[in-house]
PDB file of N, CA and C in Angstrom:
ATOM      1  N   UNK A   1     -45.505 -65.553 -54.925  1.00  0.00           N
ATOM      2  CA  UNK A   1     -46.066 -64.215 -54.964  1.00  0.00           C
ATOM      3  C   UNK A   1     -46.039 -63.655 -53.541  1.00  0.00           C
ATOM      4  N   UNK A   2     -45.429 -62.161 -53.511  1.00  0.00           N
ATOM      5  CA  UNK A   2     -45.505 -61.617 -52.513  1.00  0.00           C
ATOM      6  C   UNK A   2     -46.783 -61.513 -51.245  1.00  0.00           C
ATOM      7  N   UNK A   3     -47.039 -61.405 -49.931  1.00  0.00           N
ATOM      8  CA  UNK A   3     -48.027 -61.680 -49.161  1.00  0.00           C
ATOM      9  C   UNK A   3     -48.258 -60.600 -48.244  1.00  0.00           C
ATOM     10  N   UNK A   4     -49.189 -59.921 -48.217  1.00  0.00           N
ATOM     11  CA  UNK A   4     -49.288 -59.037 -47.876  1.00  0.00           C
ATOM     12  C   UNK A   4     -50.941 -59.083 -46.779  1.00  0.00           C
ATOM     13  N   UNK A   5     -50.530 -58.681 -45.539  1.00  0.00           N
ATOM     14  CA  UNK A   5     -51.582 -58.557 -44.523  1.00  0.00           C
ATOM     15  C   UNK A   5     -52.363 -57.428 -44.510  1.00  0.00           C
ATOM     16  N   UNK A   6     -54.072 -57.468 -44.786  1.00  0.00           N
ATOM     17  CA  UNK A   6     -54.837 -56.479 -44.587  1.00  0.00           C
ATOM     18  C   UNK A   6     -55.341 -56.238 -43.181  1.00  0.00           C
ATOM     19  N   UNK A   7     -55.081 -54.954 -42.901  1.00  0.00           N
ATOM     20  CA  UNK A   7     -56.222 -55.184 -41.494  1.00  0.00           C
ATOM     21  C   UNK A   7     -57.357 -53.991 -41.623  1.00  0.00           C
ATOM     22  N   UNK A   8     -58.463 -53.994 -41.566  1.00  0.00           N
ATOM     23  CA  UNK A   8     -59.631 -52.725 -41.962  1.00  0.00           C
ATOM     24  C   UNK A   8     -60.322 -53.057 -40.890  1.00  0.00           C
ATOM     25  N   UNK A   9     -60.623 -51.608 -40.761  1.00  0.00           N
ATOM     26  CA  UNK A   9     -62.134 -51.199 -39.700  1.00  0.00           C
ATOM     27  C   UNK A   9     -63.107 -50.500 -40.111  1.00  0.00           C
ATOM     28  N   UNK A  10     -64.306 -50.825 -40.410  1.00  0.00           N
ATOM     29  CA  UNK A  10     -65.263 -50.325 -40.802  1.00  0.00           C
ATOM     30  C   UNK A  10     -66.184 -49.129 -39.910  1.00  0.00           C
ATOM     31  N   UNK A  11     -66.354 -48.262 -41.031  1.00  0.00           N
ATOM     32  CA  UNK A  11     -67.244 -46.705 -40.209  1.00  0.00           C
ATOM     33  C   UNK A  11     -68.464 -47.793 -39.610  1.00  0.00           C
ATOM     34  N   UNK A  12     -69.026 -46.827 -38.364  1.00  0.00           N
ATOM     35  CA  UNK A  12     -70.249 -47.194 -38.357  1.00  0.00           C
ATOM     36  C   UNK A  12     -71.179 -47.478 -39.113  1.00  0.00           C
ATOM     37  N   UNK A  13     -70.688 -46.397 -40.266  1.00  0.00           N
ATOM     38  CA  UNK A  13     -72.340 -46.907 -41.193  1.00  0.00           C
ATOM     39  C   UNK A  13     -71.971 -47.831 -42.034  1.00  0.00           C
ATOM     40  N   UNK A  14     -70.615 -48.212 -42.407  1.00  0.00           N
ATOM     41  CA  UNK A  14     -70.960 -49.336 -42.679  1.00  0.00           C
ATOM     42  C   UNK A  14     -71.337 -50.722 -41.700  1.00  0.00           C
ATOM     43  N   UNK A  15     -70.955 -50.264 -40.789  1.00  0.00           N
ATOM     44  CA  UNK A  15     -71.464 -51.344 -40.029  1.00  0.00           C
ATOM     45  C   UNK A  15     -73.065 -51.824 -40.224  1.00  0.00           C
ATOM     46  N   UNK A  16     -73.553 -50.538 -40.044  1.00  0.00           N
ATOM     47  CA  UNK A  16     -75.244 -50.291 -40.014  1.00  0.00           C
ATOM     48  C   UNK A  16     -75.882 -51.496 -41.092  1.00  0.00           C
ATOM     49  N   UNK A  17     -74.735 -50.408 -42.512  1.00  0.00           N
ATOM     50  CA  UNK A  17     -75.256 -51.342 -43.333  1.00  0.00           C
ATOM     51  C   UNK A  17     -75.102 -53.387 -43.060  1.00  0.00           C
ATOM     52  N   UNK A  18     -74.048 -53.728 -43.172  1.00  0.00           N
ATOM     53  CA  UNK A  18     -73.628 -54.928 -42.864  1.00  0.00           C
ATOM     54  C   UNK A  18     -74.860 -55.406 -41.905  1.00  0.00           C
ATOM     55  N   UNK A  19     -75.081 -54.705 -41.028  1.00  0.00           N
ATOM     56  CA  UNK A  19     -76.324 -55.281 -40.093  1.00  0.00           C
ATOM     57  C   UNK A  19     -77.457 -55.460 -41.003  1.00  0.00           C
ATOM     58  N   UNK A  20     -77.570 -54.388 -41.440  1.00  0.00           N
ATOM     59  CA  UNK A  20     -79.381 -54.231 -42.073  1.00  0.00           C
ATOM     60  C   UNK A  20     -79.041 -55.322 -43.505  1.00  0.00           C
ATOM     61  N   UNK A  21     -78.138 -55.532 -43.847  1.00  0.00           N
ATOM     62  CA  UNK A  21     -78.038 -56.528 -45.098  1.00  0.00           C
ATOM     63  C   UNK A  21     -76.313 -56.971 -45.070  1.00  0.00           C
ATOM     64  N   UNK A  22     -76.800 -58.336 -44.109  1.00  0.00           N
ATOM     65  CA  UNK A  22     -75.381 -59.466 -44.117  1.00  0.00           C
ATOM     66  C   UNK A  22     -74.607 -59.816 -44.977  1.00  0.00           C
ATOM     67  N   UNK A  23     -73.504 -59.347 -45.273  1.00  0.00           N
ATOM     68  CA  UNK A  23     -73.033 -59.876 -46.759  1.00  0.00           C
ATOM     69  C   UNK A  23     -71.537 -60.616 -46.420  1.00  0.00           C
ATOM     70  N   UNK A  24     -71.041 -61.366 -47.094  1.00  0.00           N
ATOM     71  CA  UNK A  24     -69.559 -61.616 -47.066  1.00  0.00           C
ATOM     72  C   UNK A  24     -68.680 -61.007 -47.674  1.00  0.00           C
ATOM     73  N   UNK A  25     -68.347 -59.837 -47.652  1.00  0.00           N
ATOM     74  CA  UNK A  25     -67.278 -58.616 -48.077  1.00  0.00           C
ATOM     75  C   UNK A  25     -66.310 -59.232 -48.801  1.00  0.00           C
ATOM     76  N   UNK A  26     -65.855 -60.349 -48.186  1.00  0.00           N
ATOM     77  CA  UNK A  26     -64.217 -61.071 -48.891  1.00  0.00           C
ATOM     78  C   UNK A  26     -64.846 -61.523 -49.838  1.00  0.00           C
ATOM     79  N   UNK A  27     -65.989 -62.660 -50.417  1.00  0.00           N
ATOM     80  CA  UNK A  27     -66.282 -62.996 -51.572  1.00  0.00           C
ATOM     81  C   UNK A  27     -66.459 -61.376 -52.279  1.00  0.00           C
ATOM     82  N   UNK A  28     -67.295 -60.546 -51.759  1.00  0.00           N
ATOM     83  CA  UNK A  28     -67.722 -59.277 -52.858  1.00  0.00           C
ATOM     84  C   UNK A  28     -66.030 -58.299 -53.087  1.00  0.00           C
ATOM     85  N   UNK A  29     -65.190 -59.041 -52.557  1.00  0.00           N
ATOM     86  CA  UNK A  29     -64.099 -57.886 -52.754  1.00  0.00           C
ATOM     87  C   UNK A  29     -62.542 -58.745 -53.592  1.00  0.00           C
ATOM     88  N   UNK A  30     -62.916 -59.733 -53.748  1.00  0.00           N
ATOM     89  CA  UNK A  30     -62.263 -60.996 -54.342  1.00  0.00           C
ATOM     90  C   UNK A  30     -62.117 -60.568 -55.836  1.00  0.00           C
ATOM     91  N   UNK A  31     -63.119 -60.473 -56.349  1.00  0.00           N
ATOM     92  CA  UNK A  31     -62.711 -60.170 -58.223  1.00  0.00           C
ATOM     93  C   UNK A  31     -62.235 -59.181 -58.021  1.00  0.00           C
ATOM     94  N   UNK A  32     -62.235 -57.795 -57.497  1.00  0.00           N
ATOM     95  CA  UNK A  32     -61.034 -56.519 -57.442  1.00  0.00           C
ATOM     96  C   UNK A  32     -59.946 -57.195 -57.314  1.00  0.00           C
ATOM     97  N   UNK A  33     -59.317 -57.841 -56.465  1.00  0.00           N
ATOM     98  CA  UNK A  33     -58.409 -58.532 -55.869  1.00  0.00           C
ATOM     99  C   UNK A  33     -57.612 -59.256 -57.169  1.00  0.00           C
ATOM    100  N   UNK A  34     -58.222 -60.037 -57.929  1.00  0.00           N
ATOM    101  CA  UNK A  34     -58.152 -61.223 -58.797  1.00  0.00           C
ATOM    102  C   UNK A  34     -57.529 -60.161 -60.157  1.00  0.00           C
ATOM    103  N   UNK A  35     -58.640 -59.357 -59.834  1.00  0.00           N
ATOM    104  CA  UNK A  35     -58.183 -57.867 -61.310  1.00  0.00           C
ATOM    105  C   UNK A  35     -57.045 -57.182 -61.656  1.00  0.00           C
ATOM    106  N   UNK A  36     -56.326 -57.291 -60.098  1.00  0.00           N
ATOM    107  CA  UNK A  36     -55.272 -56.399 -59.712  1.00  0.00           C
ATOM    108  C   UNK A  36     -53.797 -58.052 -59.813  1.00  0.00           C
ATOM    109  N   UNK A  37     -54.559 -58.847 -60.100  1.00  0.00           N
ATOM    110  CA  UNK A  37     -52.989 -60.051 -60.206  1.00  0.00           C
ATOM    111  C   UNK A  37     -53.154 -60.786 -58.693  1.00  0.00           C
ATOM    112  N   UNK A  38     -53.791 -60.472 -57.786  1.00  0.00           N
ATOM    113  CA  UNK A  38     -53.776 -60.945 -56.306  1.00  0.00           C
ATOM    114  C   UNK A  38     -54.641 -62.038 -56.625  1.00  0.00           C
ATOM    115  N   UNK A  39     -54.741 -62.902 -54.560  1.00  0.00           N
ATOM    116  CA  UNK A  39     -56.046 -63.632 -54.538  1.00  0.00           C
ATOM    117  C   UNK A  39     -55.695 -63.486 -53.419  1.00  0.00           C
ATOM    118  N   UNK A  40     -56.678 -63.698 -52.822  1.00  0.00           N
ATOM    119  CA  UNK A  40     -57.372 -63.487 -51.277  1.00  0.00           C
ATOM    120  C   UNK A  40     -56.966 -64.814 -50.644  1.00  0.00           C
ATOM    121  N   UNK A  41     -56.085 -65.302 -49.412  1.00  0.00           N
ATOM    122  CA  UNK A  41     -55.588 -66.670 -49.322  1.00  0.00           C
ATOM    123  C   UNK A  41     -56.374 -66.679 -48.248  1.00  0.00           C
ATOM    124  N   UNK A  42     -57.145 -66.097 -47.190  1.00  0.00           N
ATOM    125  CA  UNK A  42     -57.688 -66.557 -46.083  1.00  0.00           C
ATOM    126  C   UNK A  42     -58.291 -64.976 -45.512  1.00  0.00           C
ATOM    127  N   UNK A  43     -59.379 -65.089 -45.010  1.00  0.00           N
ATOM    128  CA  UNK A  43     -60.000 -64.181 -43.935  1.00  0.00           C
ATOM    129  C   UNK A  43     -60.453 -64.164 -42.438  1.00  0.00           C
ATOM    130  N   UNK A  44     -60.232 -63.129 -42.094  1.00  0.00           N
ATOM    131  CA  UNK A  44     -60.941 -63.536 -40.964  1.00  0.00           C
ATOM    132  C   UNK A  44     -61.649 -62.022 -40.025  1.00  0.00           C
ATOM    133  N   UNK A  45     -62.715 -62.292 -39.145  1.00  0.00           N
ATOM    134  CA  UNK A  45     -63.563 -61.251 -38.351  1.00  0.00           C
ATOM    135  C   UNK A  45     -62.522 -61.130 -37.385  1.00  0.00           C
ATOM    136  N   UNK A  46     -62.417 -60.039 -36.749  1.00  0.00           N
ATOM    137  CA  UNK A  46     -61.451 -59.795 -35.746  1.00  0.00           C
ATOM    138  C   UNK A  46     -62.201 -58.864 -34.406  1.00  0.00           C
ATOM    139  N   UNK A  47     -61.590 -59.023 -33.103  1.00  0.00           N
ATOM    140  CA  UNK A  47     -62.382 -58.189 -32.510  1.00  0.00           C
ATOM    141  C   UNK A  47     -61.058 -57.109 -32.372  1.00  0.00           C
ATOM    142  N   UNK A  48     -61.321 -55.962 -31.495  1.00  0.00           N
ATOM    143  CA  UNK A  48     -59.951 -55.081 -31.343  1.00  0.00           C
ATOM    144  C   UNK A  48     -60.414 -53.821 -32.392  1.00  0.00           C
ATOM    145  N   UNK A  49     -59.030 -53.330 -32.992  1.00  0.00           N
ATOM    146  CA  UNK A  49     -58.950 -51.765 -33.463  1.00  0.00           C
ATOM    147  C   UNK A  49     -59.208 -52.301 -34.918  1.00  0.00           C
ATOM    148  N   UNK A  50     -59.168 -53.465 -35.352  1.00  0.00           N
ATOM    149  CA  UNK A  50     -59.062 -53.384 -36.685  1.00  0.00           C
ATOM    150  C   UNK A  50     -60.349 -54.951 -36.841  1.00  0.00           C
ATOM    151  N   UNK A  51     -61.520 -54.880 -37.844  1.00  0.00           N
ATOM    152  CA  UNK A  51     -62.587 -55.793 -37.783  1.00  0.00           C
ATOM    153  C   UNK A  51     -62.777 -56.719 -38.800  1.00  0.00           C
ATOM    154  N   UNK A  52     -61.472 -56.556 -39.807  1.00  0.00           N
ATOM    155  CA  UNK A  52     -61.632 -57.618 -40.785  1.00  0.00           C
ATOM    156  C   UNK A  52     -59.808 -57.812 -40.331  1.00  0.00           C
ATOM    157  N   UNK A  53     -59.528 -58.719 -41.089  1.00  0.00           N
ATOM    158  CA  UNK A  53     -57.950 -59.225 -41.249  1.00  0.00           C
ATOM    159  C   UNK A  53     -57.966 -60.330 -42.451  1.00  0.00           C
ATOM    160  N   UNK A  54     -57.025 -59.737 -43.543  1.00  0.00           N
ATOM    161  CA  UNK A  54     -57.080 -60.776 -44.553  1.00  0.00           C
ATOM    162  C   UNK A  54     -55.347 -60.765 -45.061  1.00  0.00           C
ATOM    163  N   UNK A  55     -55.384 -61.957 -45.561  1.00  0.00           N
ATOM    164  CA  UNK A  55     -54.369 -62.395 -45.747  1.00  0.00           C
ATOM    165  C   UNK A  55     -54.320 -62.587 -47.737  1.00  0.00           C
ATOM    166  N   UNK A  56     -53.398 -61.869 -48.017  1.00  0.00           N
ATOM    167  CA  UNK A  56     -53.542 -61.752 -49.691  1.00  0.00           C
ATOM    168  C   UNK A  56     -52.258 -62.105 -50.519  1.00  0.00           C
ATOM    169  N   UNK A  57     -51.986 -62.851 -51.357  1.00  0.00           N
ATOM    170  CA  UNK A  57     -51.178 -63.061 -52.799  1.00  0.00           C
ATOM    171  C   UNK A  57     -51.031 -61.761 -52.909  1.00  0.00           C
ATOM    172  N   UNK A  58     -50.574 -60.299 -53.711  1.00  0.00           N
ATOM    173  CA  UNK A  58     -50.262 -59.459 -54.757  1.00  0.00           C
ATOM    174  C   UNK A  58     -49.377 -59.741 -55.580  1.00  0.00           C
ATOM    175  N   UNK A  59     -49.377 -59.354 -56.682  1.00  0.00           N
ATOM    176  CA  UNK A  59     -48.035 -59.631 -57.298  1.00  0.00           C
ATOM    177  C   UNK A  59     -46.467 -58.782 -57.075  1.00  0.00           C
ATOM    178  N   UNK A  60     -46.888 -57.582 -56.635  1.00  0.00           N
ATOM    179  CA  UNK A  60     -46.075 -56.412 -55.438  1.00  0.00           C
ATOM    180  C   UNK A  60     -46.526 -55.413 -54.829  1.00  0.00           C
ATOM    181  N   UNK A  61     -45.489 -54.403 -54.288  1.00  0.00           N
ATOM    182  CA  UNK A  61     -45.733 -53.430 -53.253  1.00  0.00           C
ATOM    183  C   UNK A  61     -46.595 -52.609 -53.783  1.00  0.00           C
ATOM    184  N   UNK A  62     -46.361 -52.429 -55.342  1.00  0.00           N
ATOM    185  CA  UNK A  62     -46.973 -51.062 -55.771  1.00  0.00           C
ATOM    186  C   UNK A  62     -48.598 -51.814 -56.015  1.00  0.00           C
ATOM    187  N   UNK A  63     -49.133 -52.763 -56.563  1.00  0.00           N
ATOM    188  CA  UNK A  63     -50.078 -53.511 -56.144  1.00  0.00           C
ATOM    189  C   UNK A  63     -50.884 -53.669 -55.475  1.00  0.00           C
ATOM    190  N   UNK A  64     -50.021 -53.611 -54.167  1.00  0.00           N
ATOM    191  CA  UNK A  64     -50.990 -54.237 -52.973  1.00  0.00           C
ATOM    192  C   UNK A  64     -51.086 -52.940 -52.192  1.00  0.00           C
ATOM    193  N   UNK A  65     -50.467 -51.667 -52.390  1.00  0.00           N
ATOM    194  CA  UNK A  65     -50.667 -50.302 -52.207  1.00  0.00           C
ATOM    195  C   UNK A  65     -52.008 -49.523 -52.513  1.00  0.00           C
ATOM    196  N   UNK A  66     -51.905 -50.063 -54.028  1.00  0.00           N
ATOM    197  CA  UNK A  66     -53.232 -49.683 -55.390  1.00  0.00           C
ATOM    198  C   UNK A  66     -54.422 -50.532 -54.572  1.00  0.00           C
ATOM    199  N   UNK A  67     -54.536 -51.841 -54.303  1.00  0.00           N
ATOM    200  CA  UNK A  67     -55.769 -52.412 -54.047  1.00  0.00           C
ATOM    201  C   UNK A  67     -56.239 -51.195 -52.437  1.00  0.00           C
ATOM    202  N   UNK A  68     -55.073 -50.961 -51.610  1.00  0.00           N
ATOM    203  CA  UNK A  68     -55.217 -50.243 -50.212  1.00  0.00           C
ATOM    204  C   UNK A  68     -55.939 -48.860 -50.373  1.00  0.00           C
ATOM    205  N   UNK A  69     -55.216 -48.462 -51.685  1.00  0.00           N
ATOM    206  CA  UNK A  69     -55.772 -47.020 -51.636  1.00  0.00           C
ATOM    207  C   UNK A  69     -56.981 -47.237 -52.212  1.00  0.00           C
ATOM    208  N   UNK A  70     -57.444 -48.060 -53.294  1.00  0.00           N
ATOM    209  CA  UNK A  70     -58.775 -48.525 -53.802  1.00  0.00           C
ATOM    210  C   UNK A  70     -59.750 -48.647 -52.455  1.00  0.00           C
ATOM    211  N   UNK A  71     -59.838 -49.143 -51.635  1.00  0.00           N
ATOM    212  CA  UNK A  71     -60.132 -50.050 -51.017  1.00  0.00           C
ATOM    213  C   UNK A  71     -60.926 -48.391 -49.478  1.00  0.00           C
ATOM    214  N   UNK A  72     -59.943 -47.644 -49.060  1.00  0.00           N
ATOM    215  CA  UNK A  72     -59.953 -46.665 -48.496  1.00  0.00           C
ATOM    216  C   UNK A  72     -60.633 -45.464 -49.089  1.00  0.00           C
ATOM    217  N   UNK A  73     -60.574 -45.574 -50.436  1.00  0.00           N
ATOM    218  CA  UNK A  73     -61.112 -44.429 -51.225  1.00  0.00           C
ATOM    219  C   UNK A  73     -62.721 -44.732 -50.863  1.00  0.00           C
ATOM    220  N   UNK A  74     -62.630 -45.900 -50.940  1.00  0.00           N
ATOM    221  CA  UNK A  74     -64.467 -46.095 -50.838  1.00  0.00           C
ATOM    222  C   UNK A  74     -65.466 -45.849 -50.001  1.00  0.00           C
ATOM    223  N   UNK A  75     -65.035 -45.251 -49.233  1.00  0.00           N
ATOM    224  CA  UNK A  75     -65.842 -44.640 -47.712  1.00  0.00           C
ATOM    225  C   UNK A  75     -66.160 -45.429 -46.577  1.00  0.00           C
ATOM    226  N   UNK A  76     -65.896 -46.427 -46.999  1.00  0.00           N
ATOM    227  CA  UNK A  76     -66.583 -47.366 -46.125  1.00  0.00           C
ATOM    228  C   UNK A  76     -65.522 -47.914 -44.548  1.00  0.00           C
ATOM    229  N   UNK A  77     -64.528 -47.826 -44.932  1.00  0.00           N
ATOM    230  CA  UNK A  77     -63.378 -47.772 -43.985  1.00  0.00           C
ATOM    231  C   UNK A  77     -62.980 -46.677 -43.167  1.00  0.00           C
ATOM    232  N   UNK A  78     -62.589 -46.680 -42.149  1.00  0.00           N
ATOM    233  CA  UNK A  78     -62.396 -45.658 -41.253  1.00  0.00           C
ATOM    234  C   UNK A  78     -60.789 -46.010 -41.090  1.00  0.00           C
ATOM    235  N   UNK A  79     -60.136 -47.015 -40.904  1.00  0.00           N
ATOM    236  CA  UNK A  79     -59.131 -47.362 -41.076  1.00  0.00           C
ATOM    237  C   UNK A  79     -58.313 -48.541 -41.508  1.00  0.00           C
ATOM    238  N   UNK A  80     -57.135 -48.451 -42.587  1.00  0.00           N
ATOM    239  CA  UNK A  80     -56.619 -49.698 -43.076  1.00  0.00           C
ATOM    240  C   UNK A  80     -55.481 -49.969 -43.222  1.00  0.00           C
ATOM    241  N   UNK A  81     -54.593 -51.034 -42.492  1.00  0.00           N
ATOM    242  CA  UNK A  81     -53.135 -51.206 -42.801  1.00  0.00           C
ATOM    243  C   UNK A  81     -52.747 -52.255 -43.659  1.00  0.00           C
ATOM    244  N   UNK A  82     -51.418 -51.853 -44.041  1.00  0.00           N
ATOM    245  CA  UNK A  82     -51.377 -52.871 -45.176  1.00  0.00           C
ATOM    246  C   UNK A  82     -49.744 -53.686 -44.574  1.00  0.00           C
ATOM    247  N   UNK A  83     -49.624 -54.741 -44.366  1.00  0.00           N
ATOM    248  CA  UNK A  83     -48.077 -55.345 -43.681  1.00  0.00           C
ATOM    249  C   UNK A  83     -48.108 -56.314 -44.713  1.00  0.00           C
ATOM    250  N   UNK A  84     -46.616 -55.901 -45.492  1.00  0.00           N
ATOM    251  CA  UNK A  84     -45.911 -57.132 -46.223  1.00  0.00           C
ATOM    252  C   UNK A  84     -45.931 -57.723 -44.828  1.00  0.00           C
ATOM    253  N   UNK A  85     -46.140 -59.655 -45.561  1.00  0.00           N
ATOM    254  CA  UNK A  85     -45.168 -60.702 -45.022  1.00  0.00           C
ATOM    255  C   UNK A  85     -43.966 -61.235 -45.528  1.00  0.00           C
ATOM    256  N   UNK A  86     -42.791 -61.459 -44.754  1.00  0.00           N
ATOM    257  CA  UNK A  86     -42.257 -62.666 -45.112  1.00  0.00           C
ATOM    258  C   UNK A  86     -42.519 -64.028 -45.164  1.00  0.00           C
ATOM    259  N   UNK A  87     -41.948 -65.113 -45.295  1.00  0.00           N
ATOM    260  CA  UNK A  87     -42.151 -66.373 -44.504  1.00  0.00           C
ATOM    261  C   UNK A  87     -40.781 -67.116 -43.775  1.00  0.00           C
ATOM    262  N   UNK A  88     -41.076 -67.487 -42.588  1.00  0.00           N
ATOM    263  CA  UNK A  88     -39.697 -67.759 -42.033  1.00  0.00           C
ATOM    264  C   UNK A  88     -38.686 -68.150 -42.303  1.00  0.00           C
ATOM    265  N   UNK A  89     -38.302 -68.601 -43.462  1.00  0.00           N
ATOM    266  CA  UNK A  89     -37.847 -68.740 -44.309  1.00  0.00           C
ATOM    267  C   UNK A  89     -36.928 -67.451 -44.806  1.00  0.00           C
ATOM    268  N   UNK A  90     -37.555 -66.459 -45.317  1.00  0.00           N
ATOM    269  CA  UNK A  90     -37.228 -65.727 -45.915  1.00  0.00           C
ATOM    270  C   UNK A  90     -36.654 -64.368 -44.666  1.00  0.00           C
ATOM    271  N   UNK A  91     -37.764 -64.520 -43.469  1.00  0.00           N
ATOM    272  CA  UNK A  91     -37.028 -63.946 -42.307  1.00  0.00           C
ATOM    273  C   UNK A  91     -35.646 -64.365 -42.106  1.00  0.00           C
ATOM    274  N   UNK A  92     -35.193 -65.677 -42.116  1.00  0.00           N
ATOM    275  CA  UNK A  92     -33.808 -66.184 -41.287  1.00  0.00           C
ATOM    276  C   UNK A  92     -32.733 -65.344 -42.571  1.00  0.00           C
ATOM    277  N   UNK A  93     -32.901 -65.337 -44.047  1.00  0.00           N
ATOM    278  CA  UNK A  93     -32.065 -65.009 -44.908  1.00  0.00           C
ATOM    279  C   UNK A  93     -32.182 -63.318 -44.671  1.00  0.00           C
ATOM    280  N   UNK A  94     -33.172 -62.650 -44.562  1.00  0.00           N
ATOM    281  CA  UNK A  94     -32.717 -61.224 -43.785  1.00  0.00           C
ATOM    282  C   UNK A  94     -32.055 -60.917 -42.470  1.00  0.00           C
ATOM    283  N   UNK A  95     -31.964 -62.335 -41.956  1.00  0.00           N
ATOM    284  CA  UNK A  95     -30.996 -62.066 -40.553  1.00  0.00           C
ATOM    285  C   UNK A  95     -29.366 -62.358 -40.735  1.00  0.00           C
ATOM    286  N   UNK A  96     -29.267 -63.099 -41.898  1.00  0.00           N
ATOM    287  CA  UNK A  96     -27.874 -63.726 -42.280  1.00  0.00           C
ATOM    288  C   UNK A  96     -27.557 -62.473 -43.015  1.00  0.00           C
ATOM    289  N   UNK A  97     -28.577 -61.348 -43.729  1.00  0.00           N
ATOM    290  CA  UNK A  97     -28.240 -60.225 -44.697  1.00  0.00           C
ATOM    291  C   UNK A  97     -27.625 -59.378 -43.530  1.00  0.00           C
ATOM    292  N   UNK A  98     -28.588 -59.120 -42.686  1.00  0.00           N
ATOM    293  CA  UNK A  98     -28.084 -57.926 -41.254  1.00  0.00           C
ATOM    294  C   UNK A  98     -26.914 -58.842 -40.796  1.00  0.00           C
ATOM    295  N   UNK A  99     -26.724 -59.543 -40.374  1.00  0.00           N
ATOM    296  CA  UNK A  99     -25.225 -59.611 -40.303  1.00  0.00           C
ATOM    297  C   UNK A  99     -24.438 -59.263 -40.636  1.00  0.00           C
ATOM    298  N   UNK A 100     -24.222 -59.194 -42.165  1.00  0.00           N
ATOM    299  CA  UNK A 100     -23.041 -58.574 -42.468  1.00  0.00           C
ATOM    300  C   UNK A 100     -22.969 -57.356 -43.225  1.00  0.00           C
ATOM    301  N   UNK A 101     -24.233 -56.616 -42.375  1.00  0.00           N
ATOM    302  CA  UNK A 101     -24.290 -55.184 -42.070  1.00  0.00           C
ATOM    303  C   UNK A 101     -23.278 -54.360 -41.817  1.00  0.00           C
ATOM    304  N   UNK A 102     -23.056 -53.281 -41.955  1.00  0.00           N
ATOM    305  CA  UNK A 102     -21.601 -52.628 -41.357  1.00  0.00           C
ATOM    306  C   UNK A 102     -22.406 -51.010 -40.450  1.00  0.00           C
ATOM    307  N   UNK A 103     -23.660 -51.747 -40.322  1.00  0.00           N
ATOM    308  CA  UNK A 103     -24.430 -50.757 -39.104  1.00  0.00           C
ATOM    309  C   UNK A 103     -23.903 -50.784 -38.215  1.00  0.00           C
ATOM    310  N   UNK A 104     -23.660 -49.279 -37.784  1.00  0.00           N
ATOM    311  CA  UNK A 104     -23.477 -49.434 -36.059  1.00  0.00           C
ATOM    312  C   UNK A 104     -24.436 -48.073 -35.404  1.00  0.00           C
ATOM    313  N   UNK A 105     -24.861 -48.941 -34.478  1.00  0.00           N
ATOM    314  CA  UNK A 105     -26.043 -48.235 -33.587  1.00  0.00           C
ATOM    315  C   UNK A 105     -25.110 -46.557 -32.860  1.00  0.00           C
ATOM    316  N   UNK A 106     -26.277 -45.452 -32.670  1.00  0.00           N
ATOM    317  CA  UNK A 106     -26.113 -44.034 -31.937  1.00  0.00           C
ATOM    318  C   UNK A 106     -25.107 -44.600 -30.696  1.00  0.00           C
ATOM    319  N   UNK A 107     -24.617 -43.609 -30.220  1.00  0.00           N
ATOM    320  CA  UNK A 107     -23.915 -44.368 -28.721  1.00  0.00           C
ATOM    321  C   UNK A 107     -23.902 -42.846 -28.496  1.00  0.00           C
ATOM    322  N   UNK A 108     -23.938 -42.915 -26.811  1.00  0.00           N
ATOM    323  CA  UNK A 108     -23.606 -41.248 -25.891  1.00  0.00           C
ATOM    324  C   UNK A 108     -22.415 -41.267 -26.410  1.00  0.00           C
ATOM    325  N   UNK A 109     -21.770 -39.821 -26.845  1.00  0.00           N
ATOM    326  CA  UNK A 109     -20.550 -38.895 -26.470  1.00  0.00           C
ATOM    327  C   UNK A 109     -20.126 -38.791 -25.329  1.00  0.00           C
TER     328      UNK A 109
END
């Protein structure tokens, strides 16, 4: 199953909230997840532009789009990206694909 990287930052107020009542978001956001064909493979707190980072199963793009826009609709986010993964694996066979590309890069006149 396809793998797809969350990264979210929470508004202040949700922060507020989270302060005034500690919760673990990834367990409370797991059965959406589970609903939609996904599972949640790992989480983690982050410091920087983005304060959660999770790592997710979907079953695809249009999927793991639906859980993003779900997820943003809810107010509670101020901002959220969503990055397919590959696995290196599957990187080296898109480098053997660009090879035999018949791209050729802008060049000056």
């Amino acid at each position: 199953m396809p793998r797809y990287m969350y990264e979210v930052a929470y508004t202040p107020e949700a922060w507020a909230t989270l302060v005034k009542t500690p919760q673990d978001r990834i367990e409370a956001i797991a059965p959406a997840v589970r609903k939609l064909g996904g599972k949640i493979e790992t989480a983690y707190f982050a410091f920087g532009d983005y304060d959660i980072v999770a790592i997710a199963n979907m079953p695809d793009n249009v999927t793991a789009a639906a859980f993003s826009l779900a997820v943003s609709a809810g107010g509670t986010v101020k901002s959220m990206r969503t990055t397919p993964l590959m696995t290196v694996r599957e990187g080296v066979r898109a480098m053997r694909v660009a090879k035999k590309s018949i791209y050729r890069p802008a060049t000056a006149s």
